[in-house]
Protein backbone atom coordinates (compact mmCIF):
# COMPACT_ATOMS: atom_id res chain seq x y z
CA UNK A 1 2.23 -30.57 23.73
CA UNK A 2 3.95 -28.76 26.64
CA UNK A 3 3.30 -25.01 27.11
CA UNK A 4 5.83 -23.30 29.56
CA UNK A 5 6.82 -19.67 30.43
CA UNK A 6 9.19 -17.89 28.33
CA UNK A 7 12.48 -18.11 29.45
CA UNK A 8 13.70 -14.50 28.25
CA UNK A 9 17.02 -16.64 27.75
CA UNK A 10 19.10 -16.42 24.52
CA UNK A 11 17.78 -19.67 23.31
CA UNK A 12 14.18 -18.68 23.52
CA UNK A 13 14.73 -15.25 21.57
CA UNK A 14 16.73 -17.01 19.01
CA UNK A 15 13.56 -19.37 18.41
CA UNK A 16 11.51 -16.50 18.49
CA UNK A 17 13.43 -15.05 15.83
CA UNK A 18 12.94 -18.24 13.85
CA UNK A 19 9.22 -18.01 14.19
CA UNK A 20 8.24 -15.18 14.05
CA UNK A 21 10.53 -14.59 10.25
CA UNK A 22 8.44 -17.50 9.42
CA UNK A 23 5.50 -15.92 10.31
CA UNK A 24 6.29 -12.92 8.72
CA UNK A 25 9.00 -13.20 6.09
CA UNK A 26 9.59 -9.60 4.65
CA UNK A 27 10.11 -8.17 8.02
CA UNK A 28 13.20 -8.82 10.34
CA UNK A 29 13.09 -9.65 13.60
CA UNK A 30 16.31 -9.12 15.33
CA UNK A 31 17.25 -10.63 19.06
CA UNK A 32 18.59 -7.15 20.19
CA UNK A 33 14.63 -5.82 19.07
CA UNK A 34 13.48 -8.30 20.61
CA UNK A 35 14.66 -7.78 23.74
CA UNK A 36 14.21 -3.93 23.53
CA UNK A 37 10.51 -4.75 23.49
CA UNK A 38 10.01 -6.70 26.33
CA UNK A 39 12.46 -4.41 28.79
CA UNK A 40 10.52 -1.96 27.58
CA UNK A 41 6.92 -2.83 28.34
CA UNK A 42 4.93 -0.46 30.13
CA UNK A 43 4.89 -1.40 33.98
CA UNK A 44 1.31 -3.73 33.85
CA UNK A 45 0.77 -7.15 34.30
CA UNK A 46 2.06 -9.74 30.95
CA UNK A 47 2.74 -13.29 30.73
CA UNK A 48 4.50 -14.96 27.65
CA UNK A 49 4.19 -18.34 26.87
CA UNK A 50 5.64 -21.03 24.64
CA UNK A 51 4.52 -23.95 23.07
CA UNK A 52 6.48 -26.90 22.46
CA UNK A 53 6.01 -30.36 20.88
CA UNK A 54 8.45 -33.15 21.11
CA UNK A 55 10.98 -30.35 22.69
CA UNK A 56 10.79 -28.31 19.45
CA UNK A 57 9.47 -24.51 19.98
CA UNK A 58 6.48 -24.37 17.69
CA UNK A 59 4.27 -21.28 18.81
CA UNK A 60 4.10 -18.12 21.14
CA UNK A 61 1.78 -16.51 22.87
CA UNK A 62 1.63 -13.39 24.74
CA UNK A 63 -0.86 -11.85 27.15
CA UNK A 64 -0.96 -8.76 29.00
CA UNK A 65 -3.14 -5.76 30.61
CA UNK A 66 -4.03 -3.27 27.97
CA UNK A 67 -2.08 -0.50 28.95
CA UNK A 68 -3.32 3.04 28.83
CA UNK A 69 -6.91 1.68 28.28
CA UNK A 70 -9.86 3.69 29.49
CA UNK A 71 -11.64 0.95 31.30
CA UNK A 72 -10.63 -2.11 33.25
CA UNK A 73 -10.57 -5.39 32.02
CA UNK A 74 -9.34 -4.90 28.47
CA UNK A 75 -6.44 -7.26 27.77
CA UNK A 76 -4.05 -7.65 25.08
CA UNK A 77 -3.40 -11.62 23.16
CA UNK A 78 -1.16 -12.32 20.41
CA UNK A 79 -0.01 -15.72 19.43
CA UNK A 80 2.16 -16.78 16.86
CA UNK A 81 1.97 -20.20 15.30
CA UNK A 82 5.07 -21.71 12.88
CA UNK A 83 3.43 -22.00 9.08
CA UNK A 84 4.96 -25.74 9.64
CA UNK A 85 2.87 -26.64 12.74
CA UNK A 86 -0.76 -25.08 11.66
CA UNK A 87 -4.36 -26.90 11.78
CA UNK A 88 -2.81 -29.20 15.11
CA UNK A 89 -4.78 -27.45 17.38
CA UNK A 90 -1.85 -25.71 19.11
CA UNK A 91 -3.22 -21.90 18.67
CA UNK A 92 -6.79 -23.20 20.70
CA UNK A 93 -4.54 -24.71 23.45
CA UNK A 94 -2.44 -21.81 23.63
CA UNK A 95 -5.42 -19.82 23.27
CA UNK A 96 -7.27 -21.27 26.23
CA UNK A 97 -3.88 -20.85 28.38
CA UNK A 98 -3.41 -17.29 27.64
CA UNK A 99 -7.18 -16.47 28.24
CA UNK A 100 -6.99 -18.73 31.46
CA UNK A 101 -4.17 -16.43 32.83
CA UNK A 102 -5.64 -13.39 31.77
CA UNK A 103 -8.99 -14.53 34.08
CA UNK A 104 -6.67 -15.12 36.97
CA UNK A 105 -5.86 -11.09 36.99
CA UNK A 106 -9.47 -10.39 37.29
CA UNK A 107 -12.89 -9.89 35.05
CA UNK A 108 -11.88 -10.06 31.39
CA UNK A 109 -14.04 -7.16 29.70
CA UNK A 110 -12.01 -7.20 26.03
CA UNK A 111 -9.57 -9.23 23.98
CA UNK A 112 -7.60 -7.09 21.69
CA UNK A 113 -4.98 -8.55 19.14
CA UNK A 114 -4.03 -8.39 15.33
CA UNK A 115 -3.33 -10.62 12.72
CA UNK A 116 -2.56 -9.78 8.82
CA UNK A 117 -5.03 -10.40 6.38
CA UNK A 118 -3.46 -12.83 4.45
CA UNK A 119 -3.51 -15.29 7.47
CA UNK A 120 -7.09 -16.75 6.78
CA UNK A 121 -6.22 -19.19 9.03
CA UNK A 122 -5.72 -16.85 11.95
CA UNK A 123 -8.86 -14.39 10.92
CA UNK A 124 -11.01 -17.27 10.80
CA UNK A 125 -9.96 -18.51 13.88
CA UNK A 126 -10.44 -15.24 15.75
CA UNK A 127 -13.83 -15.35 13.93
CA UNK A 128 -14.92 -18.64 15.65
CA UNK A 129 -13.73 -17.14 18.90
CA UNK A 130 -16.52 -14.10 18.03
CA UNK A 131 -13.88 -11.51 17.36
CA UNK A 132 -15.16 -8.59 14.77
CA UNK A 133 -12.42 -6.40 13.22
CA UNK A 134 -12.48 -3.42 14.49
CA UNK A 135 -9.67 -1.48 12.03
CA UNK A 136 -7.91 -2.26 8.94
CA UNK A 137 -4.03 -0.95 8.46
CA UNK A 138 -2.68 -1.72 5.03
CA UNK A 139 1.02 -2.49 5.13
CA UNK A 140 2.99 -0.38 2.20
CA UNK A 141 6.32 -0.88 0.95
CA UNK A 142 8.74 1.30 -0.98
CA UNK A 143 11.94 0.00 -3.13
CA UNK A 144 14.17 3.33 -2.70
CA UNK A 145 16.70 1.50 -5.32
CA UNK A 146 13.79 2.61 -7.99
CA UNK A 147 12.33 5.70 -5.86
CA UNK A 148 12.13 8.88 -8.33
CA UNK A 149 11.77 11.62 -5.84
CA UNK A 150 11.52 14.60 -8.81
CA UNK A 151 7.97 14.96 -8.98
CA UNK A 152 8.11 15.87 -5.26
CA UNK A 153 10.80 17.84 -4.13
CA UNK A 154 8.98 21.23 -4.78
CA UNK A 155 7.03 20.24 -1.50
CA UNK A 156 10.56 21.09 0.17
CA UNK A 157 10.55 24.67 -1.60
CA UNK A 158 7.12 24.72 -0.75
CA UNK A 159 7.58 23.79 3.06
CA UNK A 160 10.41 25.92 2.85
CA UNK A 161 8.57 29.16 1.29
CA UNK A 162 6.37 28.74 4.87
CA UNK A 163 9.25 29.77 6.59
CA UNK A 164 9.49 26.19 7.73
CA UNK A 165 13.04 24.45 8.49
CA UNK A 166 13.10 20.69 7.73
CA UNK A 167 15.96 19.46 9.88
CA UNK A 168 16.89 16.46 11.46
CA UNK A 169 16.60 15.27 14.76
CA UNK A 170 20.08 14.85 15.13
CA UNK A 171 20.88 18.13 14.43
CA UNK A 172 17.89 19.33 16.83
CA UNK A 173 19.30 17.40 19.62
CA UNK A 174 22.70 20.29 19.30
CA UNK A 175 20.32 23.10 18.68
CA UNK A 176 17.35 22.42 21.51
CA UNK A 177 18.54 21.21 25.44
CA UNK A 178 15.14 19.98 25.34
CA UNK A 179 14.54 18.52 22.61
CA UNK A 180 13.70 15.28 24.47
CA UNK A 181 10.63 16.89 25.45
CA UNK A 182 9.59 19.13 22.38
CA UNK A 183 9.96 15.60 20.65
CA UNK A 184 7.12 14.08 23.44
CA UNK A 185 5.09 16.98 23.45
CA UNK A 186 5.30 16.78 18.95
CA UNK A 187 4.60 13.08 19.19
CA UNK A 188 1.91 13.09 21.33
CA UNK A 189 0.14 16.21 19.34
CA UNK A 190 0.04 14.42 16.20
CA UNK A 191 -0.74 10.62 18.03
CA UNK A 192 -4.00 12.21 19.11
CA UNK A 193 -5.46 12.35 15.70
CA UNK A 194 -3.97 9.36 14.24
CA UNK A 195 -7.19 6.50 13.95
CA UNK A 196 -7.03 4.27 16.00
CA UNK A 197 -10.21 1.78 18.09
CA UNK A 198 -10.20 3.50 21.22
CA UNK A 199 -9.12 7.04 22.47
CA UNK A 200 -5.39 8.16 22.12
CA UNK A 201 -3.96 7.68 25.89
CA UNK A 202 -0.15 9.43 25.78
CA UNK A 203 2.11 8.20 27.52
CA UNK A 204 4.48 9.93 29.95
CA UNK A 205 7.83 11.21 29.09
CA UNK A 206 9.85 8.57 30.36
CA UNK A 207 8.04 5.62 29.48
CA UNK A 208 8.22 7.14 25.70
CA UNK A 209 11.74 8.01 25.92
CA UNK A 210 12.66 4.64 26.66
CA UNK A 211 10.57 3.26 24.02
CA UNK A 212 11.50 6.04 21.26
CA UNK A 213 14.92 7.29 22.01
CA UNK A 214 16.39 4.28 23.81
CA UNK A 215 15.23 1.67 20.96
CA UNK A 216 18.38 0.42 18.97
CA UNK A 217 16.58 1.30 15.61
CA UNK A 218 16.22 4.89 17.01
CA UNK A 219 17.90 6.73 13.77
CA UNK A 220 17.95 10.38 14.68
CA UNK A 221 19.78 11.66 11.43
CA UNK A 222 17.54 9.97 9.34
CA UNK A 223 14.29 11.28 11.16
CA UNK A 224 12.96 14.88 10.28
CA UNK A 225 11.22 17.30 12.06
CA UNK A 226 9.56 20.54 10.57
CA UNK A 227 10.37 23.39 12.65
CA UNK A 228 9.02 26.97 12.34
CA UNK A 229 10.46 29.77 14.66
CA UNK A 230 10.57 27.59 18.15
CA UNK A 231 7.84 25.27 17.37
CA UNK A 232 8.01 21.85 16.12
CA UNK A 233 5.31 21.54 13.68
CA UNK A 234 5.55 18.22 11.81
CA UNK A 235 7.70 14.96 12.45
CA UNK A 236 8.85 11.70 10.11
CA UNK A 237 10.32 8.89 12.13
CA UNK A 238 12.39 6.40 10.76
CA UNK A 239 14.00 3.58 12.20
CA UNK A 240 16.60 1.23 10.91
CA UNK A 241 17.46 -2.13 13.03
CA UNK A 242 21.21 -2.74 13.29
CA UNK A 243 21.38 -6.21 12.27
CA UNK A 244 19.06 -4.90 9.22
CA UNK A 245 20.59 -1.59 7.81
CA UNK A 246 18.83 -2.27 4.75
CA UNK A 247 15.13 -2.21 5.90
CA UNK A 248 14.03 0.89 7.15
CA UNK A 249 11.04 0.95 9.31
CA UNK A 250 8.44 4.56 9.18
CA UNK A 251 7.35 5.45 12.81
CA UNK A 252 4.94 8.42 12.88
CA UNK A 253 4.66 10.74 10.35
CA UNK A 254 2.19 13.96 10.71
CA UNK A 255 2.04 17.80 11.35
CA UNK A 256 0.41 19.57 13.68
CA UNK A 257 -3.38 21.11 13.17
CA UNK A 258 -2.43 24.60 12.13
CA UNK A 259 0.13 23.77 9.98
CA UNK A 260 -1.47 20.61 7.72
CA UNK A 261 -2.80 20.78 4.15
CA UNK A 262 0.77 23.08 3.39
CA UNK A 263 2.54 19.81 2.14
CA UNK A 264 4.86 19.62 4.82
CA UNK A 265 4.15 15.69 5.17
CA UNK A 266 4.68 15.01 2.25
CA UNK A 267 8.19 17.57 2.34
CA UNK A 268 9.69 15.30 5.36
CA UNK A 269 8.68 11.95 3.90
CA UNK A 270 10.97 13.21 0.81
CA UNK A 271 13.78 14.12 3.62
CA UNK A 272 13.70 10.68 5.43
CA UNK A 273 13.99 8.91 2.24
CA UNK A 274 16.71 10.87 0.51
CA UNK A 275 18.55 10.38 3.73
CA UNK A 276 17.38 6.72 4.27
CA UNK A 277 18.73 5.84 0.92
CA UNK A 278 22.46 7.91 1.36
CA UNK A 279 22.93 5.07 4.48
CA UNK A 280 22.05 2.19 2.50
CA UNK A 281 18.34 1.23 3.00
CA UNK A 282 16.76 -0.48 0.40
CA UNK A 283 13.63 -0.93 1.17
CA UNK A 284 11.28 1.42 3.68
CA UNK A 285 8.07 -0.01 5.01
CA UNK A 286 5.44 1.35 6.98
CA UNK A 287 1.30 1.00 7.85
CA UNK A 288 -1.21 3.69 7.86
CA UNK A 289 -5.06 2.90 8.61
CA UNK A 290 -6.74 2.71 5.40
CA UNK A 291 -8.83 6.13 6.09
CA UNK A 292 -6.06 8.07 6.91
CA UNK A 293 -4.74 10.77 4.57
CA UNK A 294 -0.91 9.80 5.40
CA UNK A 295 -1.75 6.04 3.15
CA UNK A 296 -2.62 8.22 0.53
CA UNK A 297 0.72 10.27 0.82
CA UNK A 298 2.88 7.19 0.75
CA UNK A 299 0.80 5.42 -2.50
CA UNK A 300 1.79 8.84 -4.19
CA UNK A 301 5.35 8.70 -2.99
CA UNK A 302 5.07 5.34 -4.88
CA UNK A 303 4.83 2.71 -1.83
CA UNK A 304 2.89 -0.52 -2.72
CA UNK A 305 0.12 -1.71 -0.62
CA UNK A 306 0.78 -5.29 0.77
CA UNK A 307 -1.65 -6.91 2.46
CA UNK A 308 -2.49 -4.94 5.75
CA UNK A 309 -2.74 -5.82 9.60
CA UNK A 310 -6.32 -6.55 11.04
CA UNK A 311 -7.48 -5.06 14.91
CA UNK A 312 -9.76 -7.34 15.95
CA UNK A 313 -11.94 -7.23 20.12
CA UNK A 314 -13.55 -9.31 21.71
CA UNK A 315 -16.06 -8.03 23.91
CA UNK A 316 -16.46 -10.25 27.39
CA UNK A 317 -18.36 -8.01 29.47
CA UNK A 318 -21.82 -8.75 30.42
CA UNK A 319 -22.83 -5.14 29.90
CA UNK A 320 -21.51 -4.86 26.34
């Protein structure tokens, strides 16, 4: 087995593709998103690397600083593995190459990475390896071709009897010079109380324009934000991959502190999915950690849990 850098060349993102909608079947994985992702990397230290057998591309691995981490020597690891090439011992190699690299950038306090929990394979591997799951984020799924949204829309009234608008982003981005930053300053409120393993680090306004705004799934018409007076109050994302118009994919939902438990989540969700389905999306899916009210939200809306992604660390450091 050879394992070489990644090329960033069309021929290695088209067998990425391949793999990785082997890997993960339901969800698309376009070249164009592809792409997006890795020009888009925060500015820290990553190396990717492939593994081949017999010239055929038959696993990836990634490895990078942790970026916006609150200590040193936390890394990030992900490897992918085709379903056809498992049990051959090419996840340990590529396992032992990744980790090798990430020891030549210094002391190696963490290992974070994720895996879904149908992949027994991959969880006990990570097992043997001493990782412990450290969150669980159930995967949900919504067929809008069978979506019923009657029993909700009097959470629009209600948002609405609030004095709260429910408008678009697209039509924000006529009303509001700014909005590029009211939509930071929103997204970063509401990050800071999503769960998550370590503390919420935001990141700086150009860094998330360029991963929000500039992102080719980056659907402004179909993403709402609640809006009372001048303040932005609540936000649902959605974003919908060219090459895939009919998968929509939920980015954050969530309202602000002062304005929760008034059912404007729930009001926006109903927004993003009446306009999802007008432009063709048929299905709409999205993860939530399993404690987090928003999970609930969506299981009411009528989403259906699918098996959910696993955070798993490894701790390295002698003081731990």
């Amino acid at each position: 087995m050879l394992i070489r850098d990644f090329k960033f060349d069309d021929c290695d993102y088209r067998a990425t593709r391949i793999l990785l909608e082997k890997v993960y079947p339901r969800e698309p994985a376009p070249v164009e998103m592809l792409r997006f992702e890795d020009a888009t990397r925060p500015k820290v230290w990553w190396r990717k690397r492939v593994a081949e057998i017999d010239g055929h591309f038959v696993a990836l691995g990634m490895v990078g600083e942790a970026f916006g981490s609150h200590r040193e020597g936390d890394f990030r690891l992900r490897i992918h593995v085709d379903p056809d090439c498992l049990n051959q011992g090419i996840a340990t190699q590529l396992y032992a190459d990744l980790l090798a690299l990430a020891h030549g950038q210094g002391p190696v306090g963490r290992l974070a990475t994720h895996t879904r929990e149908d992949q027994t394979g991959a969880s006990e591997f990570l097992r043997e390896k001493g990782f412990e799951v450290v969150i669980r984020e159930p995967i949900s799924e919504l067929d809008l071709s069978t979506f019923d949204e009657t029993p909700f829309v009097h959470k629009i009234r209600q948002a609405e009897s609030h004095g709260v608008r429910l408008v678009s982003l697209a039509d924000l981005t006529g009303e509001c010079s700014d909005w590029q930053e009211r939509f930071w300053r929103l997204d970063t409120a509401i990050h800071g109380d999503v769960p998550l393993p370590d503390p919420f680090r935001p990141l700086p306004l150009e860094d998330f324009l360029r991963q929000k705004v500039e992102n080719p799934a980056f659907t402004p018409d179909a993403s709402h934000v609640a809006v009372h007076g001048e303040e932005w109050v609540g936000l649902s994302e959605l974003y919908i991959p060219p090459n895939h118009p009919e998968v929509g994919g939920t980015g954050l939902t969530g309202v602000t502190r002062p304005w929760r438990r008034k059912g404007l989540a729930t009001a926006l969700k109903l927004k993003v999915l009446r306009r999802a389905k007008a432009k063709g999306v048929r299905r709409v899916i999205t993860d939530n950690e399993e404690n987090n009210p928003m999970f609930q939200i969506n299981l009411m809306l009528g989403f259906r849990a699918q098996p959910a992604w696993l955070g798993w660390q490894l701790n390295l450091a002698e003081d731990d």
